[in-house]
PDB file of N, CA and C in Angstrom:
ATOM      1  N   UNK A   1       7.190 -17.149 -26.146  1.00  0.00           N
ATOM      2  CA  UNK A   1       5.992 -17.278 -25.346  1.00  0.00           C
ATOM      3  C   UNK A   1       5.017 -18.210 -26.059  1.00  0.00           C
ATOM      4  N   UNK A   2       4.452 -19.087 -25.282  1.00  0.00           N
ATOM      5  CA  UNK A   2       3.380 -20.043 -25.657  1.00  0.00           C
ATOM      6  C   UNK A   2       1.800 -19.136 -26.494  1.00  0.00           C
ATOM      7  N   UNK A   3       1.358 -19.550 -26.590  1.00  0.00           N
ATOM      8  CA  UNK A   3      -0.016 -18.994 -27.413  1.00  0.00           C
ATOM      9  C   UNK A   3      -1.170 -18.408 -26.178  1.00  0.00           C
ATOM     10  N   UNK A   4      -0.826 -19.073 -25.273  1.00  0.00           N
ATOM     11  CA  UNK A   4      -1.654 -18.808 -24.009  1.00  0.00           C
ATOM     12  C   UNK A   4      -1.197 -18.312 -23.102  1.00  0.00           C
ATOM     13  N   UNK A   5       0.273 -17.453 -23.107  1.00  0.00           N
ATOM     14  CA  UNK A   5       0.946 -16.945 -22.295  1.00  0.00           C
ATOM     15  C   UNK A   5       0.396 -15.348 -23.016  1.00  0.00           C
ATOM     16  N   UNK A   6       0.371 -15.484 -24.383  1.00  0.00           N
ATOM     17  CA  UNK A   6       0.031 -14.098 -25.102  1.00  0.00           C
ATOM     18  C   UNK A   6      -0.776 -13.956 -24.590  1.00  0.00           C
ATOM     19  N   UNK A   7      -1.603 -14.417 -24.840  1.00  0.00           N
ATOM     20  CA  UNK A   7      -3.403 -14.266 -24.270  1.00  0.00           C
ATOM     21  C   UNK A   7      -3.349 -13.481 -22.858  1.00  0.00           C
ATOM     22  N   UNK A   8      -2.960 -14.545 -21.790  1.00  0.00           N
ATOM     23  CA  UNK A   8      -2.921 -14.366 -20.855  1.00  0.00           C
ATOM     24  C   UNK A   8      -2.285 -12.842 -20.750  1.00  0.00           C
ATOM     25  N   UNK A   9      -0.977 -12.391 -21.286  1.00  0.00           N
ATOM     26  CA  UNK A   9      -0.603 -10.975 -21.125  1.00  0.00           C
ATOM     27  C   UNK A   9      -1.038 -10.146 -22.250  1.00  0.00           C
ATOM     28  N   UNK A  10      -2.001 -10.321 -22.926  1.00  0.00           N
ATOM     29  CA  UNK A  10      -2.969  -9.639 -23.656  1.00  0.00           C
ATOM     30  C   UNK A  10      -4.177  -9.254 -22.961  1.00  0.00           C
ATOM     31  N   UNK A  11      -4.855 -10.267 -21.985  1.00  0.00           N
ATOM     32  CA  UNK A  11      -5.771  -9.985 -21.405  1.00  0.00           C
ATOM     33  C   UNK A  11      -5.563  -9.051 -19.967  1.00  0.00           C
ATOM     34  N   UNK A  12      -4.438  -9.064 -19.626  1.00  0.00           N
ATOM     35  CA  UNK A  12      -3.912  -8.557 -18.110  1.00  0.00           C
ATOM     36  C   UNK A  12      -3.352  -7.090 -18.885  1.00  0.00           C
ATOM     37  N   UNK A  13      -3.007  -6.579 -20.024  1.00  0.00           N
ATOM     38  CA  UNK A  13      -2.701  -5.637 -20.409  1.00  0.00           C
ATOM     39  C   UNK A  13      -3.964  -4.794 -20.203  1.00  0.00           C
ATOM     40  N   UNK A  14      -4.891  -5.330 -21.380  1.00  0.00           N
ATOM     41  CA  UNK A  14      -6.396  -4.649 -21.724  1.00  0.00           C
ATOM     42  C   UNK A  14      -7.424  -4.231 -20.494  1.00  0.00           C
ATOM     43  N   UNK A  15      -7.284  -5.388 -19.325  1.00  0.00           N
ATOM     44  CA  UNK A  15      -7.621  -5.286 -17.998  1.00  0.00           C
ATOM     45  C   UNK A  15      -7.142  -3.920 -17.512  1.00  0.00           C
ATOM     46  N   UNK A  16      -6.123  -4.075 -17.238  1.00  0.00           N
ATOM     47  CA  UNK A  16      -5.258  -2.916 -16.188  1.00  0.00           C
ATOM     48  C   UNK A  16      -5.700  -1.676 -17.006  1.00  0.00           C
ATOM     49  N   UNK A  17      -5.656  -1.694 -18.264  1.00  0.00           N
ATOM     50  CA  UNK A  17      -5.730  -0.314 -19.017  1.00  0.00           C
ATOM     51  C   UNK A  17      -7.376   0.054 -18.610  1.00  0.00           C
ATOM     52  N   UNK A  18      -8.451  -0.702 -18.541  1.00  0.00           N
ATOM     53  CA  UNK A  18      -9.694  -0.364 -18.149  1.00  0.00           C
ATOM     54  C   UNK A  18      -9.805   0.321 -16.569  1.00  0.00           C
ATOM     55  N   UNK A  19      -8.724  -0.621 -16.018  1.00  0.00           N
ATOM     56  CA  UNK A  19      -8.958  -0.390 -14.494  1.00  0.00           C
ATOM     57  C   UNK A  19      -8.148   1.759 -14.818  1.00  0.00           C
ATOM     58  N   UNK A  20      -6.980   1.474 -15.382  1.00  0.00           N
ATOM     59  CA  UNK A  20      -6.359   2.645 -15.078  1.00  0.00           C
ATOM     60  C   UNK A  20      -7.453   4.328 -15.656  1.00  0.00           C
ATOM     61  N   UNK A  21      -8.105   3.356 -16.579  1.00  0.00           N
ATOM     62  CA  UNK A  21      -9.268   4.088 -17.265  1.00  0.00           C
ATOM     63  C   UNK A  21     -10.608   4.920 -15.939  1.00  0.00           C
ATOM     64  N   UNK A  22     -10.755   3.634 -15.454  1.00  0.00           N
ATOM     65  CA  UNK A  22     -11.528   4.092 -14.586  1.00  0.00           C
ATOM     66  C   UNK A  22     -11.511   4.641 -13.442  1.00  0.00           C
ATOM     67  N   UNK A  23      -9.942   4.362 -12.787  1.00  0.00           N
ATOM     68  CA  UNK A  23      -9.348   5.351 -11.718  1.00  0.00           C
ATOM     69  C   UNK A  23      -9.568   6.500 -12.166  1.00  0.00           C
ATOM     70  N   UNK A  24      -8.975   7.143 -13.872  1.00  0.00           N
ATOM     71  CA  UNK A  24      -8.277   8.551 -13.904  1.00  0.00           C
ATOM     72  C   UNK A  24     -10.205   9.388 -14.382  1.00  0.00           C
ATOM     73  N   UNK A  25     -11.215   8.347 -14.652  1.00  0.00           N
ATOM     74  CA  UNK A  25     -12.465   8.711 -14.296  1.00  0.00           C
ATOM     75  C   UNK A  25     -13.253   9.001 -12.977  1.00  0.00           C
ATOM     76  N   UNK A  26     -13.085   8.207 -12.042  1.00  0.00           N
ATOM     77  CA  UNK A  26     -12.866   8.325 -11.043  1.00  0.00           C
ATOM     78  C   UNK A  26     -12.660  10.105 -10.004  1.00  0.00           C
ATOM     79  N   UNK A  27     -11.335   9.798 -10.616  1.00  0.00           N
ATOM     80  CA  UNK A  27     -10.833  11.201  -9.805  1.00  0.00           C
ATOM     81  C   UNK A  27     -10.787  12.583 -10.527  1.00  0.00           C
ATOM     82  N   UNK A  28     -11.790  12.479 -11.361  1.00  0.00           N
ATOM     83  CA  UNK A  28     -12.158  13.331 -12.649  1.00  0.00           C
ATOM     84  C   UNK A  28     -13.106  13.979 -11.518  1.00  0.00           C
ATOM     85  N   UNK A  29     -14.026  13.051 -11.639  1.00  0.00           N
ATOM     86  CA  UNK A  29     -15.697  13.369 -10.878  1.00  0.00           C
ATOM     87  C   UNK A  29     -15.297  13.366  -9.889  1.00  0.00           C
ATOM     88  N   UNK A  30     -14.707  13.084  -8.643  1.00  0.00           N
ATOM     89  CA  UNK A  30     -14.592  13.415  -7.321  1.00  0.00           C
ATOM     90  C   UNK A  30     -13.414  14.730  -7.106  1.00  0.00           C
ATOM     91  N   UNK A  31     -12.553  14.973  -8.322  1.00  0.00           N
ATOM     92  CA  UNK A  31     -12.445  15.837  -7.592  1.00  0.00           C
ATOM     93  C   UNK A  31     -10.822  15.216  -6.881  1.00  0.00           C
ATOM     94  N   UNK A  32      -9.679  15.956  -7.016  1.00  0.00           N
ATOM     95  CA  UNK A  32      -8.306  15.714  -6.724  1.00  0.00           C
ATOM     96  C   UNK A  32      -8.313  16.455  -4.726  1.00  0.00           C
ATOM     97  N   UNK A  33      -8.421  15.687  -3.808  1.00  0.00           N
ATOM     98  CA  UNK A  33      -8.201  16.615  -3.055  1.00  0.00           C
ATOM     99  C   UNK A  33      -6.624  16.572  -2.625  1.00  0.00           C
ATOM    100  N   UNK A  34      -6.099  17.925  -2.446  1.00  0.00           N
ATOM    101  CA  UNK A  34      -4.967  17.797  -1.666  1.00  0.00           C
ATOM    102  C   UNK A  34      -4.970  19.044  -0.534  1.00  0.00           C
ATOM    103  N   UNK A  35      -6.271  18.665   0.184  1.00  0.00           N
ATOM    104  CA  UNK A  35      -6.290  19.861   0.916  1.00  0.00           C
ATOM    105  C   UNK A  35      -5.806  18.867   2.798  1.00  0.00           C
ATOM    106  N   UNK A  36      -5.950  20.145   3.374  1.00  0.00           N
ATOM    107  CA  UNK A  36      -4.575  19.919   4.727  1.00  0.00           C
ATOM    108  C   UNK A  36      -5.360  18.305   5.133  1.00  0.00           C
ATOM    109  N   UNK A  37      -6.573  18.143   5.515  1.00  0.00           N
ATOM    110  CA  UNK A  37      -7.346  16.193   5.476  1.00  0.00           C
ATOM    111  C   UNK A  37      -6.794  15.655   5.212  1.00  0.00           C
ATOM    112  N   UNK A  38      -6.546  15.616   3.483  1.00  0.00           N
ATOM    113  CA  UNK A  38      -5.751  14.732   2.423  1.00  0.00           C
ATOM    114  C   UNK A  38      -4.532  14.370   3.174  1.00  0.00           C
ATOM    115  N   UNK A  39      -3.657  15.460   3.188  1.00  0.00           N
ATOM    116  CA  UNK A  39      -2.271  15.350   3.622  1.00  0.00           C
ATOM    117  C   UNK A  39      -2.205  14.787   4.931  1.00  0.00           C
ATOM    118  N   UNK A  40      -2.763  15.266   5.715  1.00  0.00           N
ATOM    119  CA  UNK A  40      -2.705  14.496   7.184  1.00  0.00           C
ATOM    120  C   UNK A  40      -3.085  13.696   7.446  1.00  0.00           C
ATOM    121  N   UNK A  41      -3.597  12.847   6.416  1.00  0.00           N
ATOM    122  CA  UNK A  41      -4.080  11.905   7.014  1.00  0.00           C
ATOM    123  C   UNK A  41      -3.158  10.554   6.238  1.00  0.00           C
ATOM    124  N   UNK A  42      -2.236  11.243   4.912  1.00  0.00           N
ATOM    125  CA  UNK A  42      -1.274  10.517   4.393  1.00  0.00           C
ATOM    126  C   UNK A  42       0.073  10.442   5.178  1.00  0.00           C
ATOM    127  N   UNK A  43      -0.047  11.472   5.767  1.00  0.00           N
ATOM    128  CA  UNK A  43       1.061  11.560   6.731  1.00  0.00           C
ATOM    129  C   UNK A  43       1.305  10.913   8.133  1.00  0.00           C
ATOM    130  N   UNK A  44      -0.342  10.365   8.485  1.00  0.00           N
ATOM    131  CA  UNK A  44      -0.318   9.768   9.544  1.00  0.00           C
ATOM    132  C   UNK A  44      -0.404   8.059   9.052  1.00  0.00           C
ATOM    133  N   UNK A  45      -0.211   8.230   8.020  1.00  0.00           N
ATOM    134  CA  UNK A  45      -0.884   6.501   7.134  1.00  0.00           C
ATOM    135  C   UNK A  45       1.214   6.594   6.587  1.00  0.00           C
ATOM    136  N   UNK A  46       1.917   7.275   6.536  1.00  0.00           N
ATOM    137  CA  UNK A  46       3.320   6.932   6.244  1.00  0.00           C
ATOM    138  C   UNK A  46       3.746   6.748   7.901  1.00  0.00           C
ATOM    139  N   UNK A  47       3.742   7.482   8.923  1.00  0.00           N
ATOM    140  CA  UNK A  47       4.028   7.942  10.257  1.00  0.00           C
ATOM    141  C   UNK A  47       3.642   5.886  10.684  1.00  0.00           C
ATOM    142  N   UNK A  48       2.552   5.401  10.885  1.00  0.00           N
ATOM    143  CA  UNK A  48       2.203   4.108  10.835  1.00  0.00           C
ATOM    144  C   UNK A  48       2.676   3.006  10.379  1.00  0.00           C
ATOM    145  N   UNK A  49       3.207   3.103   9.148  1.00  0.00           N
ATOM    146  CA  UNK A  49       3.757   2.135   8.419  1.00  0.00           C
ATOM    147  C   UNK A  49       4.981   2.251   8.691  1.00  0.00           C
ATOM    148  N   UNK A  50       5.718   3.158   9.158  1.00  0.00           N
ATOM    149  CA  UNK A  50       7.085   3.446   9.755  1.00  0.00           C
ATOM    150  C   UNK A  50       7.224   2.462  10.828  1.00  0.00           C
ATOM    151  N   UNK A  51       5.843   2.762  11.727  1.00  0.00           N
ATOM    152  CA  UNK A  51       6.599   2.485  13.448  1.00  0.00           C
ATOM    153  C   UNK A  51       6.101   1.028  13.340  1.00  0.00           C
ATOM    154  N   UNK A  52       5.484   0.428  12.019  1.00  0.00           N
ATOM    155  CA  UNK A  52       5.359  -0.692  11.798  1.00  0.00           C
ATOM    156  C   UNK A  52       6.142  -1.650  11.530  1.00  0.00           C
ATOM    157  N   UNK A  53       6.983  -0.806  10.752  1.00  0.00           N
ATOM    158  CA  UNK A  53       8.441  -1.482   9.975  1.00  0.00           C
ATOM    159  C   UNK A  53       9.710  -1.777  10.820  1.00  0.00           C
ATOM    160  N   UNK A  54       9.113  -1.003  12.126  1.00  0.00           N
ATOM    161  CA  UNK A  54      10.256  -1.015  12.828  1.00  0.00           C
ATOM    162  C   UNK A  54      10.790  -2.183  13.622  1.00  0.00           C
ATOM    163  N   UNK A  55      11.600  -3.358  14.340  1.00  0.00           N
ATOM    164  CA  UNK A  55      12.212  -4.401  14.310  1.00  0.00           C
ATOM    165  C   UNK A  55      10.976  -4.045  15.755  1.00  0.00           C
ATOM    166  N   UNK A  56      10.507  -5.453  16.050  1.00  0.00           N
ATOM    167  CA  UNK A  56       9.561  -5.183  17.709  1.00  0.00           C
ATOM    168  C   UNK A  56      10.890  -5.742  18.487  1.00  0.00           C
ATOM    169  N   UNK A  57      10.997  -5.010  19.512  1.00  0.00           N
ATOM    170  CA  UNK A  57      12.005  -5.607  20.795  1.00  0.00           C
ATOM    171  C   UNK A  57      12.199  -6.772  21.321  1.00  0.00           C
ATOM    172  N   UNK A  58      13.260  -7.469  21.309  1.00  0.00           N
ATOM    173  CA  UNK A  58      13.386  -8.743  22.269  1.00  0.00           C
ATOM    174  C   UNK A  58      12.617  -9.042  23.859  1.00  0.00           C
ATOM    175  N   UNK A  59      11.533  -9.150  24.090  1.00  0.00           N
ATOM    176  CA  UNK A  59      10.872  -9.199  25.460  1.00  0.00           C
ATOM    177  C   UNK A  59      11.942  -9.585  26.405  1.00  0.00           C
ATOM    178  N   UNK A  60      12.990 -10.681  25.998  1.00  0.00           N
ATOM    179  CA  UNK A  60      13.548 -10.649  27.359  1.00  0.00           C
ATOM    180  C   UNK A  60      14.677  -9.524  27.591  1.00  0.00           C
ATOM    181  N   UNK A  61      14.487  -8.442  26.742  1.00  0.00           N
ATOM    182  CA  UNK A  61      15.567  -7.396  27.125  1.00  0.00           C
ATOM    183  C   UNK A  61      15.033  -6.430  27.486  1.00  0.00           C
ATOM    184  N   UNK A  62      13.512  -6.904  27.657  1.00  0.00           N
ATOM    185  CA  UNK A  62      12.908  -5.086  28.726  1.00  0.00           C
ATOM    186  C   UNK A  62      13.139  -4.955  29.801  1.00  0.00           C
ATOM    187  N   UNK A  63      13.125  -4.162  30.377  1.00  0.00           N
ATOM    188  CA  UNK A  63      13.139  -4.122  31.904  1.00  0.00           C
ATOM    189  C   UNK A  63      12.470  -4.406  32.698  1.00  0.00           C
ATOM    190  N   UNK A  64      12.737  -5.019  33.638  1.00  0.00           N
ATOM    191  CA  UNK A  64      11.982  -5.856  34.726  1.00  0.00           C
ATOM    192  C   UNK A  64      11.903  -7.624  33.557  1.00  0.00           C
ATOM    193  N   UNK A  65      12.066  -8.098  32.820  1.00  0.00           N
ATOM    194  CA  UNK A  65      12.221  -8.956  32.421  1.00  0.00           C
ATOM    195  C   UNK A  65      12.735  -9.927  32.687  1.00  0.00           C
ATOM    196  N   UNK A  66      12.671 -11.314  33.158  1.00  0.00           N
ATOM    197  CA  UNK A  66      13.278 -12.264  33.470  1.00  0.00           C
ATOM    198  C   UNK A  66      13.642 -13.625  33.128  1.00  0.00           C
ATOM    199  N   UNK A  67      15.204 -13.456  33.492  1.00  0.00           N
ATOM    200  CA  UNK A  67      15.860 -14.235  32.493  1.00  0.00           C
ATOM    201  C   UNK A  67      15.269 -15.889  32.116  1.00  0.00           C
ATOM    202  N   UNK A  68      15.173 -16.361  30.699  1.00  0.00           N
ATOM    203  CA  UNK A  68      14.702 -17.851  30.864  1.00  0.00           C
ATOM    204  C   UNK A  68      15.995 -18.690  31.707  1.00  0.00           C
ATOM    205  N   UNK A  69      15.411 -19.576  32.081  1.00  0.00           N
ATOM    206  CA  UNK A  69      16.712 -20.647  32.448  1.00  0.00           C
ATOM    207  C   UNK A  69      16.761 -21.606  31.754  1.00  0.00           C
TER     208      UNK A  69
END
């Protein structure tokens, strides 16, 4: 690694460790919820990203659809 590649993943180390610092502060003071809110509302935020992922349909294969020429 170059001298400025260290740096660079010296500084992105020390970063993230502040950030991870201040998340696990964070959820110190607020407080962990995992009450039925929490969950349902993770469940409707996975439920979403599902029917998101899912392939969208060919329009000309719905019904009532008509054929290009």
């Amino acid at each position: 690694m170059t001298p400025e590649q260290v740096h660079h993943a010296y500084a992105h180390e020390t970063h993230a460790a502040e950030l991870r610092s201040e998340a696990a502060e964070f959820r110190r003071a607020a407080g962990l919820r995992t009450g039925l809110r929490t969950r349902l509302g993770l469940t409707l935020v996975t439920l979403g990203t599902r029917l998101a992922a899912q392939s969208v349909p060919d329009p000309t294969r719905l019904p009532g659809a008509v054929a290009a020429r």
